[in-house]
Protein backbone atom coordinates (compact mmCIF):
# COMPACT_ATOMS: atom_id res chain seq x y z
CA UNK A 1 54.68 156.04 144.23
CA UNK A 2 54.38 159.28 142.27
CA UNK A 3 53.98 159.18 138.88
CA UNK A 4 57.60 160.17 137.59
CA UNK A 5 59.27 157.81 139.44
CA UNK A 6 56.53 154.91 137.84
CA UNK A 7 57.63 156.62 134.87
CA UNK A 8 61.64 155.88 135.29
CA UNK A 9 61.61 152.53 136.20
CA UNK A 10 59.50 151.68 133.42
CA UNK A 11 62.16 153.36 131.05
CA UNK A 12 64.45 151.49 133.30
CA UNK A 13 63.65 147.64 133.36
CA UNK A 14 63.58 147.69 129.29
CA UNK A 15 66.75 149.33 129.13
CA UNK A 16 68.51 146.61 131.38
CA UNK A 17 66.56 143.79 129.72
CA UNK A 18 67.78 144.82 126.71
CA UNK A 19 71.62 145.17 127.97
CA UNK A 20 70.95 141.36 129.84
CA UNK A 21 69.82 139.84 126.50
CA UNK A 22 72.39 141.70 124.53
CA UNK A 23 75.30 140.49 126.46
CA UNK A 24 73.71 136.63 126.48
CA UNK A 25 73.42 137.07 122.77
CA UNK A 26 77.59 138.27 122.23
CA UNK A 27 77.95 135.48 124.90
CA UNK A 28 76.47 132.60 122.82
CA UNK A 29 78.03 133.50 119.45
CA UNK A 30 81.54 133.94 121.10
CA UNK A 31 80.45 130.14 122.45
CA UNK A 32 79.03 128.90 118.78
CA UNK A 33 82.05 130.15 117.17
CA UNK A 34 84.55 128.57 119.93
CA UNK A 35 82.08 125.34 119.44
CA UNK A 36 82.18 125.63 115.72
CA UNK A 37 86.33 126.07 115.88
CA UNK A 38 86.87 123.23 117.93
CA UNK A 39 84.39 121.05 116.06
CA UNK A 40 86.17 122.01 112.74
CA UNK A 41 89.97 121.15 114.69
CA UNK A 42 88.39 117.51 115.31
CA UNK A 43 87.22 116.66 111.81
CA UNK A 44 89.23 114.16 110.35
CA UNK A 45 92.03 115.00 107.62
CA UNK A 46 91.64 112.92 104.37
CA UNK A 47 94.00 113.33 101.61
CA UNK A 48 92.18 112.66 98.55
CA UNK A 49 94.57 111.37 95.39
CA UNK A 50 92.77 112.38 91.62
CA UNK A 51 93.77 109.90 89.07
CA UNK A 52 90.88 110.44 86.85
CA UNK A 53 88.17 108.07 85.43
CA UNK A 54 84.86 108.21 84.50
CA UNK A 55 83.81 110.09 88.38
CA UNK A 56 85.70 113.03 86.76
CA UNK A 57 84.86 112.75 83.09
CA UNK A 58 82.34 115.12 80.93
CA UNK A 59 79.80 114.33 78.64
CA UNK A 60 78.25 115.76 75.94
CA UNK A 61 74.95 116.28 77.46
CA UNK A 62 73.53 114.68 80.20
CA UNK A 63 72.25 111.72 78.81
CA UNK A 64 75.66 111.01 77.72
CA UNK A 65 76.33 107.67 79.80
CA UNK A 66 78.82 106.04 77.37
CA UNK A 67 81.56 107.03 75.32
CA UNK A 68 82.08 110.49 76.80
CA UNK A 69 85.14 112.56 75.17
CA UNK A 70 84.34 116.24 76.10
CA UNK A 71 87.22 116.06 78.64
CA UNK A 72 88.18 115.88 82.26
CA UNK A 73 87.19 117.75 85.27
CA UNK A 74 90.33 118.63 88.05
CA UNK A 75 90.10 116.54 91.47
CA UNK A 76 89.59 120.16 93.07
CA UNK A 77 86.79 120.71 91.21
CA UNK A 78 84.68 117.87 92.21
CA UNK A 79 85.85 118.79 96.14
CA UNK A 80 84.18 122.50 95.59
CA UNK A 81 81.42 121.11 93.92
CA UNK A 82 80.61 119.26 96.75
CA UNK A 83 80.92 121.63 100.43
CA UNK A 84 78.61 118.66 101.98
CA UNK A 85 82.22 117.38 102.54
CA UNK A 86 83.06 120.13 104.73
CA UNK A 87 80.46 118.85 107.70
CA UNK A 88 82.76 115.36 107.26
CA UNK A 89 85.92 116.07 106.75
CA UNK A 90 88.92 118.57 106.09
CA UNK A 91 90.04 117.86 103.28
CA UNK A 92 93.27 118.65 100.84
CA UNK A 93 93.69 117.07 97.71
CA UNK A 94 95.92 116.94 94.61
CA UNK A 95 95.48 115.63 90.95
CA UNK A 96 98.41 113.14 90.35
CA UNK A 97 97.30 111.84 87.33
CA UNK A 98 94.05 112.36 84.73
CA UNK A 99 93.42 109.20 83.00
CA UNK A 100 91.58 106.82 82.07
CA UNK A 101 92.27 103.35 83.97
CA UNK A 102 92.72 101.61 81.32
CA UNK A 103 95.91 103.51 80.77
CA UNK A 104 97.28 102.63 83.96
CA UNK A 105 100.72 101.12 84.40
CA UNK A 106 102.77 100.22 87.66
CA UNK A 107 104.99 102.68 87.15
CA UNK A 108 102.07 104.83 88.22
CA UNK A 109 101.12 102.36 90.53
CA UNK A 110 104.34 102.79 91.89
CA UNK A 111 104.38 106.58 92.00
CA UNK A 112 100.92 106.44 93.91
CA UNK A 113 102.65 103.80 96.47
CA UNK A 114 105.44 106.15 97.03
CA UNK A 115 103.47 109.58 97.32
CA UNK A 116 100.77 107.77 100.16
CA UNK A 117 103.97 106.54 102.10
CA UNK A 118 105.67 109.52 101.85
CA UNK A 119 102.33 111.42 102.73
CA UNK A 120 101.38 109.40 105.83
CA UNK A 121 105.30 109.25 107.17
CA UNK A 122 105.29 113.12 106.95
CA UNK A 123 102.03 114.01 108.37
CA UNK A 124 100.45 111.90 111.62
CA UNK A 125 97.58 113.95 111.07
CA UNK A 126 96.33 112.74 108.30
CA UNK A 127 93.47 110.04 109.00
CA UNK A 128 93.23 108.67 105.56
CA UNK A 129 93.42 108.78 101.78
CA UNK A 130 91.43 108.77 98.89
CA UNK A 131 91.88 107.97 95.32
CA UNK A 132 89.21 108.64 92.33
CA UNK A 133 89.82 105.83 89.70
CA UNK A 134 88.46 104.70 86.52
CA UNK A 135 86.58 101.55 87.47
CA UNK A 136 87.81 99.06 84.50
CA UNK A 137 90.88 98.71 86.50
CA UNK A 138 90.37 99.95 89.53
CA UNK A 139 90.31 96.74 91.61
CA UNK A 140 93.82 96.36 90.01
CA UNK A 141 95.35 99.46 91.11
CA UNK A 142 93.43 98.64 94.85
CA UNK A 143 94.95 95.18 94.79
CA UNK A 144 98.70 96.66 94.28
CA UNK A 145 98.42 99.77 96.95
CA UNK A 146 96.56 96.56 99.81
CA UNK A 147 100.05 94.87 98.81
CA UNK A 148 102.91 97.95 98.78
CA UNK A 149 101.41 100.77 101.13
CA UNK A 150 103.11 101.32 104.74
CA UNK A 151 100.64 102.52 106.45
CA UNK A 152 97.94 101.27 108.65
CA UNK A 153 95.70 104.21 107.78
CA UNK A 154 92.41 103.53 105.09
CA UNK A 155 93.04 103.69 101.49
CA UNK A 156 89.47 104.08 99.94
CA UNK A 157 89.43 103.67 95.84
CA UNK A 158 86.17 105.56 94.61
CA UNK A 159 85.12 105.83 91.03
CA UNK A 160 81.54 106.06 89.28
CA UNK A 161 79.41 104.34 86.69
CA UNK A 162 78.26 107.96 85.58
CA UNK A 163 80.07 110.42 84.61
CA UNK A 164 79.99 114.10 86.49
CA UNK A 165 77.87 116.16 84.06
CA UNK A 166 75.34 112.85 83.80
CA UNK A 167 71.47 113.01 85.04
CA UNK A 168 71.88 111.02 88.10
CA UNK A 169 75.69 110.65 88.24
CA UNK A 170 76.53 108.67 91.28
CA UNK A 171 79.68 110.01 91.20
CA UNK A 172 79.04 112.82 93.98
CA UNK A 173 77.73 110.51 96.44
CA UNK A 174 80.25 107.95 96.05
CA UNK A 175 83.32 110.54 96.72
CA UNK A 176 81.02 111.94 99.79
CA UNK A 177 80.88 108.22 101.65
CA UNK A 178 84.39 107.38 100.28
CA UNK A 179 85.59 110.28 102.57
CA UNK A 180 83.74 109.59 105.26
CA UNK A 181 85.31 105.93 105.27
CA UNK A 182 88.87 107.10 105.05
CA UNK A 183 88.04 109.56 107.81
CA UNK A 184 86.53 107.01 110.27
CA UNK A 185 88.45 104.74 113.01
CA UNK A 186 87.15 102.03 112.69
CA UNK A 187 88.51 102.00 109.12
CA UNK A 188 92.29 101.91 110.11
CA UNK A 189 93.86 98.76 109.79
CA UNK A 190 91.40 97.06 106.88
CA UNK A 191 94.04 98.01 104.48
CA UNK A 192 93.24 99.20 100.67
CA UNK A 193 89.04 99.48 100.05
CA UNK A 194 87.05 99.92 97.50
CA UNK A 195 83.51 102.40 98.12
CA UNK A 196 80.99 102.36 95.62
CA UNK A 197 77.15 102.10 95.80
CA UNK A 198 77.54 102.92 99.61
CA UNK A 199 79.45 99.33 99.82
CA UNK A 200 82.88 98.92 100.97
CA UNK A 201 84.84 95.92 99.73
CA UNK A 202 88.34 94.64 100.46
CA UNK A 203 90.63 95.22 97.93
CA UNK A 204 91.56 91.73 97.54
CA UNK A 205 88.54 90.36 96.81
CA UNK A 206 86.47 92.99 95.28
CA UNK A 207 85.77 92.92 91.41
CA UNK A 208 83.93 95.32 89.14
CA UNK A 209 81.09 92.49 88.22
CA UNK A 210 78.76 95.17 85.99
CA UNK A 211 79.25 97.60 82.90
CA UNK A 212 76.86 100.27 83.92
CA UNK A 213 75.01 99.39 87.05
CA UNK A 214 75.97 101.61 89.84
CA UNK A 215 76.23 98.45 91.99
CA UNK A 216 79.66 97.59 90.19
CA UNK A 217 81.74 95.91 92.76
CA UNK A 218 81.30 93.03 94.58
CA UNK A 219 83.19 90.22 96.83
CA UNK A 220 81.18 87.58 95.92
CA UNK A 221 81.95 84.38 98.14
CA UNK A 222 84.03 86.33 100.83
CA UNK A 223 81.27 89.50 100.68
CA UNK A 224 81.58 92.87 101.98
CA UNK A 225 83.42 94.49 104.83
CA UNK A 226 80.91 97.19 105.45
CA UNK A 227 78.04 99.97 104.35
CA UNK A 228 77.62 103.82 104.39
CA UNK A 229 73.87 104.09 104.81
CA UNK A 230 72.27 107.12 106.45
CA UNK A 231 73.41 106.88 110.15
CA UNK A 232 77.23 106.11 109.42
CA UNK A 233 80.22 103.93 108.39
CA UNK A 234 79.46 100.46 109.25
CA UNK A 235 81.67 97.66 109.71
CA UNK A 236 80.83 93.76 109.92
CA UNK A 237 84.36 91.90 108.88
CA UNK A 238 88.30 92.46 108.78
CA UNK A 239 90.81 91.08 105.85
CA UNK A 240 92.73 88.41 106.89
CA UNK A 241 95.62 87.62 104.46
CA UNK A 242 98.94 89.83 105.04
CA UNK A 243 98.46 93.08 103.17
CA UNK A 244 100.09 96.98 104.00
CA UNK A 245 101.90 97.01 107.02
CA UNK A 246 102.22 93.34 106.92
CA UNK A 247 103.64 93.53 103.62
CA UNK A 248 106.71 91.86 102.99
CA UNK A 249 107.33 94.17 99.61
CA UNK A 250 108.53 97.29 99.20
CA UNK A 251 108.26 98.87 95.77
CA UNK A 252 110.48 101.91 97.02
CA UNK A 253 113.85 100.94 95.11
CA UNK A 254 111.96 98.72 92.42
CA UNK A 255 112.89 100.54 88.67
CA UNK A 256 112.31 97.75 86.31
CA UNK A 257 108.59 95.38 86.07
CA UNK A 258 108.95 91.71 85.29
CA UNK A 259 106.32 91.32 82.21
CA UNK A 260 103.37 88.82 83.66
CA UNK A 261 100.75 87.87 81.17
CA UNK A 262 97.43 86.40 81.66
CA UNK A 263 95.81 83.72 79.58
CA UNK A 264 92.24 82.17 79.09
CA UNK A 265 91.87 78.66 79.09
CA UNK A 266 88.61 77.31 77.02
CA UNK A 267 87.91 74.63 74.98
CA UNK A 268 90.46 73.44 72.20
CA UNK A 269 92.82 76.52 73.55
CA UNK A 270 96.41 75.88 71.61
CA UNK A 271 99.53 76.35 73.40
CA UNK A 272 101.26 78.27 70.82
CA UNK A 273 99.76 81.49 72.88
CA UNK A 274 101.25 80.09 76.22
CA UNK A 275 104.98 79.33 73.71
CA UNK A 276 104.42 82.78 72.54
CA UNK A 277 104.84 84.71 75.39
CA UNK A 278 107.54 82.50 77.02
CA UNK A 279 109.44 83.45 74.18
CA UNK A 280 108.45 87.02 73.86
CA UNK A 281 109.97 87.43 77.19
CA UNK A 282 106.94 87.03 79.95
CA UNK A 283 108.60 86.20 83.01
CA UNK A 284 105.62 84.30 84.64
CA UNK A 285 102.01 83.59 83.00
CA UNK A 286 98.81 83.20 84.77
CA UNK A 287 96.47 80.58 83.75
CA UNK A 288 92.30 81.96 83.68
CA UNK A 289 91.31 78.31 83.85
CA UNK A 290 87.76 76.96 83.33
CA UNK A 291 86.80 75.46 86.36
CA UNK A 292 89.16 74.86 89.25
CA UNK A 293 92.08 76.23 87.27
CA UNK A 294 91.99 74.08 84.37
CA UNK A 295 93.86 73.89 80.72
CA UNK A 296 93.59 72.25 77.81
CA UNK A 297 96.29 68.90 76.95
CA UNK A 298 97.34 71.75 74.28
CA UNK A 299 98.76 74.32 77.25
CA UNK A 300 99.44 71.35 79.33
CA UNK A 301 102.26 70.92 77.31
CA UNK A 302 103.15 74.14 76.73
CA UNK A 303 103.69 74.82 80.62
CA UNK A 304 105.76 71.88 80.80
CA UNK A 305 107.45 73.71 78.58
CA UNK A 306 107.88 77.25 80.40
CA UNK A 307 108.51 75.14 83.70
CA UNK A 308 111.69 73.99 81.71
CA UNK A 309 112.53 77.46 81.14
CA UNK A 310 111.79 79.19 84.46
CA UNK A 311 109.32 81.08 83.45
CA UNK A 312 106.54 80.73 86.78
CA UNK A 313 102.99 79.76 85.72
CA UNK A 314 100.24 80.48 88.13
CA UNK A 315 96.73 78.89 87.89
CA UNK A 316 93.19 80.55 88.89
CA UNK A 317 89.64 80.37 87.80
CA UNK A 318 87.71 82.23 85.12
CA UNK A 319 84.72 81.35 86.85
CA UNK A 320 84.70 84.22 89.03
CA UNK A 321 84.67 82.99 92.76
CA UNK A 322 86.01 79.95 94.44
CA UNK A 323 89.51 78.26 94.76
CA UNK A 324 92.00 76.38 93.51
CA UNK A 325 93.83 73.43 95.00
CA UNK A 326 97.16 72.61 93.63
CA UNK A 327 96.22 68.95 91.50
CA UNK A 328 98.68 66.02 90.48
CA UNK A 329 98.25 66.83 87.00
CA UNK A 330 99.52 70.65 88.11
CA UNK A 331 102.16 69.86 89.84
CA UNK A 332 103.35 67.50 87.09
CA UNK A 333 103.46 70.46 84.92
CA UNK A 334 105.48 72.63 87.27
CA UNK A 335 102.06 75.24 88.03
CA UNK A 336 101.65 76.84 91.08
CA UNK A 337 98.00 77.23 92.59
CA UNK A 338 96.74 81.03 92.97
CA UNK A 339 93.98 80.09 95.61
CA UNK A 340 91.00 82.63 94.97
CA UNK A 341 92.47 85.26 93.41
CA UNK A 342 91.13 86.77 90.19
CA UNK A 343 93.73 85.97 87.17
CA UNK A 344 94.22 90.04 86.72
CA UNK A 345 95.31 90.19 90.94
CA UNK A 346 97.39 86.83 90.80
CA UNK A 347 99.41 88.81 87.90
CA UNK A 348 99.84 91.60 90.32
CA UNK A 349 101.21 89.39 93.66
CA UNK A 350 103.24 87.42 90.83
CA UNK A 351 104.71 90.27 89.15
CA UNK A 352 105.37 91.28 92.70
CA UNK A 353 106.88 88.28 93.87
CA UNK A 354 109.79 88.21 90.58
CA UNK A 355 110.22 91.82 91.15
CA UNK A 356 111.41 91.16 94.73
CA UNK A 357 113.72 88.22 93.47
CA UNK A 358 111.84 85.66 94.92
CA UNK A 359 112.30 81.91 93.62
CA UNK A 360 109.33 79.49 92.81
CA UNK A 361 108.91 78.37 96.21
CA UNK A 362 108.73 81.20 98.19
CA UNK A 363 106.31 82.56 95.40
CA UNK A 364 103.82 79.95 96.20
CA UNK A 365 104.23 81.09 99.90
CA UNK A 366 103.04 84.40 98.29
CA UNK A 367 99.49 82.42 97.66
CA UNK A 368 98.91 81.07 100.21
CA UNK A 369 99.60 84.16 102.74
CA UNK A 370 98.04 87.10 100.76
């Protein structure tokens, strides 16, 4: 072989390597970005509700952990503040309301109700929804979407401890897994949750049980119906008691809200309170009693009294956990037993219940099935 032609083949063999690894290299991006498409067309959708709290409140600086006034961060905001989401979810999102939750009403309730039905009856694609909340009520505005959303698809509450400009706000994090719940199968059909602390707890029996730990909510004798930890959304239980699709209400063509009051039982109580709000129009009255739902011979009377005038007394425990069993001494006195519920979600099913029309039996029904 003469020299030259040594000479063009070596010029030759680079050349075509070259062309071969150019055209693998256009080859695999054209196949990343086809990859990276489709992978992006089978994220989940999650609709994510803003209705404010401290998860989008500022501080002052960021040791300011309490009593933070410098304002409120937008829902979209937090979203683009956070493009971890992206790897999770595709997400769209809208600020209904920016509020604190202790300014919540069912009217809002309500309007939140409507807007997830409407949402989920328009759009099959969406996989779930999520709702930043305030957590002094949060559990409250949980309880009342578990009882009036149509939809078998995860609601997921979120809220934080922290607010967003804190050192260590666990506000992020918390909005991260609460997405990633609402977005997961295995969440459809558990009805309204709550996802805080990387814990997800029923609606129905979750309760904020801390002022400023981030470990806020728990279930306490029923416990909780799954983690977020590193490797995914984990599930160990399923609610049980009628809620969402199961429903029997429908707050839809509801305009007007029964007034329900709550009141503490405790030693020596009077039952000029319990008189007082009979007669200051309260529809029905829950009963925080100490111990298995009890009252003092002071209300005892006065519920005799409200059973005289229809107005529906309900009876659960202060205590926290537990249940309570309908007693001689409360069915002498015309009270109806509210099982475990807390006193603050027995006012929500009750106010419910006389909203729908329903008389004093079927309301106890109403205990016992949700």
């Amino acid at each position: 072989m003469t020299t030259d032609i040594k000479r063009s083949i070596s010029q030759i063999i680079p050349i075509t390597a070259m062309k071969y690894k150019f055209a693998a290299a256009v080859v695999f991006t054209l196949v990343s970005l086809s990859m990276s498409g489709a992978g992006a067309k089978e994220l989940p959708l999650v609709y994510v509700l803003g209705t404010g709290g401290t998860i989008q409140s500022k501080g002052d600086t960021r040791m300011t952990l309490n009593d933070y006034r410098a304002g409120r961060y937008d829902i979209s905001e937090l979203i683009e503040a956070l493009p971890e989401i992206q790897d999770v979810a595709q997400v769209e999102a809208m600020q209904v309301t920016n509020i604190g939750s202790p300014s919540m009403t069912a009217d809002i309730w309500k309007e939140l109700a409507d807007k997830i039905n409407t949402l989920a009856a328009e759009n099959e694609d969406i996989a779930g929804f999520v709702l930043t909340h305030g957590t002094n009520t949060l559990e409250e505005t949980a309880f009342f979407l578990h009882l009036t959303v149509k939809t078998d698809r995860p609601v997921v509450l979120v809220g934080a401890q922290r607010p967003a400009t804190a050192i260590s706000g666990d506000g992020p994090i918390n909005l991260y897994n609460a997405i990633k719940v609402a977005g997961h199968p295995d969440a459809r059909g558990k009805g309204v949750m709550i996802c805080m602390n990387q814990q997800i707890n029923c609606a129905r029996e979750g309760t904020k049980t801390s002022a400023y730990k981030v470990e806020a909510f728990q279930a306490r004798d029923i416990g909780l119906l799954g983690v977020v930890d590193p490797d995914g959304v984990k599930f160990y239980r399923e609610p049980v008691r009628r809620h969402t699709i199961l429903s029997e209400f429908d707050v839809s063509s509801i305009t007007e809200w029964p007034r329900v009051d709550v009141v503490s039982s405790y030693a020596g109580a009077p039952g000029d309170v319990v008189e007082f709000m009979a007669e200051t129009g309260a529809a029905g009255i829950v009963l925080a009693g100490h111990g298995a739902g009890g009252s003092s011979p002071a209300q005892n009377e006065a519920f005799k009294a409200c059973r005289d005038k229809g107005v529906v007394v309900v009876s659960t425990s202060r205590t926290g956990s537990g249940r309570v069993i309908a007693g001689s001494r409360m069915i002498e006195n015309g009270v109806l037993a509210g099982d475990n519920l807390l006193p603050h979600k027995a006012r929500i099913l009750l106010q419910l219940g006389l909203a729908s029309g329903l008389e004093k039996d079927e309301i106890k029904r109403l205990f016992e099935q949700y």
